[in-house]
Protein backbone atom coordinates (compact mmCIF):
# COMPACT_ATOMS: atom_id res chain seq x y z
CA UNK A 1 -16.48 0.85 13.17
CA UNK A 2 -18.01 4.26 13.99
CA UNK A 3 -17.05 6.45 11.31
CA UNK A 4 -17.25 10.55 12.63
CA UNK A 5 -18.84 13.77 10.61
CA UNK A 6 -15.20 14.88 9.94
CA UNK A 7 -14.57 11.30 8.37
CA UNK A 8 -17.36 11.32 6.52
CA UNK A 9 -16.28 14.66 4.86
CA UNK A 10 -12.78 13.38 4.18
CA UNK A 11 -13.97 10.78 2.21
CA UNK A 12 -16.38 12.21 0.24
CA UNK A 13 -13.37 14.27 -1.27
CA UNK A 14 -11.15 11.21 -2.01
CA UNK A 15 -14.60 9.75 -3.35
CA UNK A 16 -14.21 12.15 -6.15
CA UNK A 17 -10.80 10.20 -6.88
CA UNK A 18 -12.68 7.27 -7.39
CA UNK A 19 -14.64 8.44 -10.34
CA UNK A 20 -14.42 5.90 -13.34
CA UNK A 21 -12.15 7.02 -16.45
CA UNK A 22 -10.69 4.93 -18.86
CA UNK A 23 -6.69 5.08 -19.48
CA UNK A 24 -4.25 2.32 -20.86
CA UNK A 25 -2.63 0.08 -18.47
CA UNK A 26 1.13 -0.30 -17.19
CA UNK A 27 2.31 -1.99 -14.29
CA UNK A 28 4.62 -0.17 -12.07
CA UNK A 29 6.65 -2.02 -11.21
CA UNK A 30 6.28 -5.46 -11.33
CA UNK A 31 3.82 -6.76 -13.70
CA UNK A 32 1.50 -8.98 -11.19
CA UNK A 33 -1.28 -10.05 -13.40
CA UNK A 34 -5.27 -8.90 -12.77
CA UNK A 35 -8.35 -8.66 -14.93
CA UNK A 36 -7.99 -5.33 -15.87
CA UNK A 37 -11.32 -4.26 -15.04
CA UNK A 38 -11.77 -1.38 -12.43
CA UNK A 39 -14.35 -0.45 -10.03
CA UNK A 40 -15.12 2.64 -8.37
CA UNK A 41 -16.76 1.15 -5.27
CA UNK A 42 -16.74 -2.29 -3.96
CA UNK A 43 -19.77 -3.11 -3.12
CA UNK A 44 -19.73 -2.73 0.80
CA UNK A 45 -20.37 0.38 1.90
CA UNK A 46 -18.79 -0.02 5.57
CA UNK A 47 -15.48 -1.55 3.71
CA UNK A 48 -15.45 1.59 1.19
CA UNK A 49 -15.72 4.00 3.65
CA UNK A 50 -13.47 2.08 6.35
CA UNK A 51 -10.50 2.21 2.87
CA UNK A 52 -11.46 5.92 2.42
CA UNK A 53 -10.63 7.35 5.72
CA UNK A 54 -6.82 4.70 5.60
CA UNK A 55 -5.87 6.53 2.52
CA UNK A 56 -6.84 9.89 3.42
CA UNK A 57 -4.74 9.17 5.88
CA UNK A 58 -1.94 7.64 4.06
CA UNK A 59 -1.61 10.20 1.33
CA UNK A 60 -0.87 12.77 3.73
CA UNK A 61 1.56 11.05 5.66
CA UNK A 62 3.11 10.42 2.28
CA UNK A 63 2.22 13.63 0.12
CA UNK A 64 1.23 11.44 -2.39
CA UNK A 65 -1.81 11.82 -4.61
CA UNK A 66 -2.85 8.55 -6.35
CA UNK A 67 -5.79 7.67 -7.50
CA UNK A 68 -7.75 4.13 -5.93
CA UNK A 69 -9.68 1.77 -7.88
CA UNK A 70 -10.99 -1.70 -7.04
CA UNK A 71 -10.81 -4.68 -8.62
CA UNK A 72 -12.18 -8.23 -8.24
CA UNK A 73 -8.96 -10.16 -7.89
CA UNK A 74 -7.20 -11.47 -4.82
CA UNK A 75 -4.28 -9.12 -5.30
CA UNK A 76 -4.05 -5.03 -4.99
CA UNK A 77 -0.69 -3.35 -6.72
CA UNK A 78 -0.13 0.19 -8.16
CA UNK A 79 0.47 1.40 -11.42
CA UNK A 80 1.83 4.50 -12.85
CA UNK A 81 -1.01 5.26 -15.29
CA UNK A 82 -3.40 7.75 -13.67
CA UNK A 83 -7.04 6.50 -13.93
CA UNK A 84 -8.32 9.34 -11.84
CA UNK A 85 -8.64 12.69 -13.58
CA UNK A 86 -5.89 15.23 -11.32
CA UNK A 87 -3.72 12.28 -9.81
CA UNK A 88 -0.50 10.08 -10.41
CA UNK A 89 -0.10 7.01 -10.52
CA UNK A 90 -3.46 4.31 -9.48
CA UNK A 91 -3.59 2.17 -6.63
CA UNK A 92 -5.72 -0.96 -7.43
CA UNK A 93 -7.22 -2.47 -4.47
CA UNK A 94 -8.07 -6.05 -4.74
CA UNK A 95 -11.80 -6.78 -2.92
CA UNK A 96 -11.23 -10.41 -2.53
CA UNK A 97 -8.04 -9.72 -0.53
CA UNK A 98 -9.80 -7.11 1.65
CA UNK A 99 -12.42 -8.89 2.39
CA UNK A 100 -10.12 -11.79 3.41
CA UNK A 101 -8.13 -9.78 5.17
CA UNK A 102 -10.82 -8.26 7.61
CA UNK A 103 -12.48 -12.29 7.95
CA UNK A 104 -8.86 -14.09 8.87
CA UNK A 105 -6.25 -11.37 9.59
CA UNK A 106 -7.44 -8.87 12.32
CA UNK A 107 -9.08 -6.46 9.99
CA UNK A 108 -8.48 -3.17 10.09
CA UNK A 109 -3.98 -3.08 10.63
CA UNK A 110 -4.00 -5.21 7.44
CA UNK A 111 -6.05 -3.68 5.56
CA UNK A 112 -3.97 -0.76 6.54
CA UNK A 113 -0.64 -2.38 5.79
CA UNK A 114 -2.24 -3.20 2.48
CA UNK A 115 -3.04 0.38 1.34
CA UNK A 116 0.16 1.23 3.04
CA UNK A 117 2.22 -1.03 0.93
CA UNK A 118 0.92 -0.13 -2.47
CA UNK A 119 0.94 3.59 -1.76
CA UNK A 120 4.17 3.11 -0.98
CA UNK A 121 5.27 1.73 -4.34
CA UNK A 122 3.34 5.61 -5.84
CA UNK A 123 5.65 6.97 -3.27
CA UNK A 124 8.51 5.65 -5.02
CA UNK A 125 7.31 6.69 -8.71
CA UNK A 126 6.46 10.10 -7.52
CA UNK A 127 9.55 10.77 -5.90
CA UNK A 128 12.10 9.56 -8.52
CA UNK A 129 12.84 6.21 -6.56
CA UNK A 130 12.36 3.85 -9.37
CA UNK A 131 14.54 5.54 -11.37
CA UNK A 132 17.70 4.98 -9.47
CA UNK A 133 17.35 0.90 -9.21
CA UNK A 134 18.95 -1.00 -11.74
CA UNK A 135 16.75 -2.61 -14.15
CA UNK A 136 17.36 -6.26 -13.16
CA UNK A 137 16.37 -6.14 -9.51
CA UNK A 138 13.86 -3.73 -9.56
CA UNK A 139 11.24 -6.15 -8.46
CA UNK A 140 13.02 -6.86 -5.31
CA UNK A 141 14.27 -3.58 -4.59
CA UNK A 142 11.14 -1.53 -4.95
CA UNK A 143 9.12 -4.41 -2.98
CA UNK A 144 11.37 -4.69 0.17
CA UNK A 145 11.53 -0.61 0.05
CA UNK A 146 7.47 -0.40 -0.38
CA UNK A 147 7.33 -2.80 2.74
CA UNK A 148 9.75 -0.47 4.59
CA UNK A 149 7.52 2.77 3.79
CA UNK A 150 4.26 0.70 4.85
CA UNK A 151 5.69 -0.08 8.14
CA UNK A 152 6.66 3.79 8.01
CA UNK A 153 2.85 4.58 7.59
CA UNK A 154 2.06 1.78 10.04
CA UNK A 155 4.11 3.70 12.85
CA UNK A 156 2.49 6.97 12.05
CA UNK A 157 -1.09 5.98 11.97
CA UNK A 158 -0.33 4.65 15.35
CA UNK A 159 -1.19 1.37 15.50
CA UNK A 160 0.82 -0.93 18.27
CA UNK A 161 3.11 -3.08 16.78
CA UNK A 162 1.46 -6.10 18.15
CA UNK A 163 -1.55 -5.95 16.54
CA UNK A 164 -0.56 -6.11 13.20
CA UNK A 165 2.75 -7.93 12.91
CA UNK A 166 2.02 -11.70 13.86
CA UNK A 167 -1.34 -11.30 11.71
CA UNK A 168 1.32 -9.36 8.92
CA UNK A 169 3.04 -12.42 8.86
CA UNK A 170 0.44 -14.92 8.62
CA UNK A 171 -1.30 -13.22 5.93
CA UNK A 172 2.10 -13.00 3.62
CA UNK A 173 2.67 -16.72 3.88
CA UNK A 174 -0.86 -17.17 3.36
CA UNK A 175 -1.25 -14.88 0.61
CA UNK A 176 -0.13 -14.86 -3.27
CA UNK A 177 3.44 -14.35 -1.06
CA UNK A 178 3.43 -18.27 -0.54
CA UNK A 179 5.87 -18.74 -2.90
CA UNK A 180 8.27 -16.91 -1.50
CA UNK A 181 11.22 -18.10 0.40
CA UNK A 182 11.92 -17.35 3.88
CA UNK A 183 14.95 -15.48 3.32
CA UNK A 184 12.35 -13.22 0.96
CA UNK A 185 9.71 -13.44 4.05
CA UNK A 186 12.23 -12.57 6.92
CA UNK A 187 13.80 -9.69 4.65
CA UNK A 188 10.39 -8.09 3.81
CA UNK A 189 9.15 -8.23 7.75
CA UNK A 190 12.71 -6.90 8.63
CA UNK A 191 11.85 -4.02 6.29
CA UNK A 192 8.26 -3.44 7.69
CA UNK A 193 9.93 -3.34 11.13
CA UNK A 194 12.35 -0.90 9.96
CA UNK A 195 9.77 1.44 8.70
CA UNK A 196 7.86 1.15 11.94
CA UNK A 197 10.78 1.98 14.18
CA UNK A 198 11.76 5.05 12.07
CA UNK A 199 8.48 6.42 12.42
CA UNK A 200 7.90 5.90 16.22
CA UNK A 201 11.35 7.42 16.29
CA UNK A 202 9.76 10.57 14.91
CA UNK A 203 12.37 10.44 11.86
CA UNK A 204 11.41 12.57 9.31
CA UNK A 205 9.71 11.25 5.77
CA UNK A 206 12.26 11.80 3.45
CA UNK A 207 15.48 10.50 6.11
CA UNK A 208 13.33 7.86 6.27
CA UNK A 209 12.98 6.60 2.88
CA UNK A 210 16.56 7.25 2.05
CA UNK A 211 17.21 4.91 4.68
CA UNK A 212 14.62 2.38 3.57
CA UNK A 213 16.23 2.59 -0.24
CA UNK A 214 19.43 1.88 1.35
CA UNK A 215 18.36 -1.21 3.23
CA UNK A 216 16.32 -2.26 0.43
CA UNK A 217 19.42 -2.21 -2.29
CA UNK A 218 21.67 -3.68 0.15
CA UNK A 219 19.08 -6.88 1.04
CA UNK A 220 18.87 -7.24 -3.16
């Protein structure tokens, strides 16, 4: 991947969000376990900056402002404490699951769709989302609308909708999604493909997440 000046620039200011800090831990929403140990880089330079320049990206699609961590577990997820000094929320990025996902699953769209999907679950804390599911489906809800807004960001980072979705789905049902059943699978691609169509269809952000809460509540 040739990475450009401009790039370069970009992510030495969302480098700064990486900075370690300590801060208690609570899982927003849905509490997938990890180690709880955080790391500000991950070890491969080419991979950090490759994740850099994605959520640069992302964020601004989004106008969120999480902070990212690492961590060495095959899972990434989000969490509402902030663990970067001047942020909300954390995205934890799983390195295992990167690095898997650049071997098996095309590389770069998933690893993509994987920022995508947790910044969309900040996107949801940050803009009062969470706060209007009920209690006992949250889980579902704020999943199948966090797939929706990835596909959203999916769309408007341009990638063809080819090149991500049969790897997309291969990667879920070979991922910690295995357990899933195919009613779960069919409605979280459904969702994705939403997302996608709403923003090749130009549709503003915030039409477009009221329409992915919508289709996420009524698939609960």
């Amino acid at each position: 991947m040739t990475i450009s000046r401009r790039a370069l620039c970009r992510g030495a200011a969302i480098g700064a969000l990486l900075a370690k800090t300590d801060a208690a831990f609570a899982m927003l929403p849905d509490d997938r376990p990890y180690s709880g140990a955080t790391l500000a880089r991950s070890g491969n330079e080419a991979l950090d900056q490759a994740v850099i320049i994605v959520l640069m990206k992302i964020t601004s699609i989004l106008g969120i402002n999480p902070g990212f961590r690492f961590i060495e577990d095959d899972t990434s997820l989000a969490i509402r404490e902030s663990l970067v000094p001047g942020t909300r929320g954390t995205v934890l990025l799983g390195i295992p699951l990167l690095k898997r996902a650049l071997k098996e699953f095309g590389g770069g769209p998933i690893v993509a769709f994987i920022c995508s999907h947790e910044c969309g679950y900040i996107f949801q804390f940050q803009n009062g989302f969470v706060e209007r599911i009920d209690s006992q489906n949250r889980s579902r809800v704020t999943g199948l609308f966090a797939d929706y807004i990835a596909g959203y960001c999916m769309g408007k980072l341009q990638f063809q909708q080819y090149s991500f979705t049969a790897p997309l789905a291969q990667f879920m049902v070979d991922s910690n999604n295995r357990s899933n059943s195919s009613l779960v699978f069919q409605a979280r691609m459904v969702a994705v493909e939403k997302g996608f169509a709403a923003a090749t269809l130009g549709v503003p952000l915030r039409d477009a997440a009221n329409q992915g809460f919508l289709f996420a509540n009524a698939m609960n």
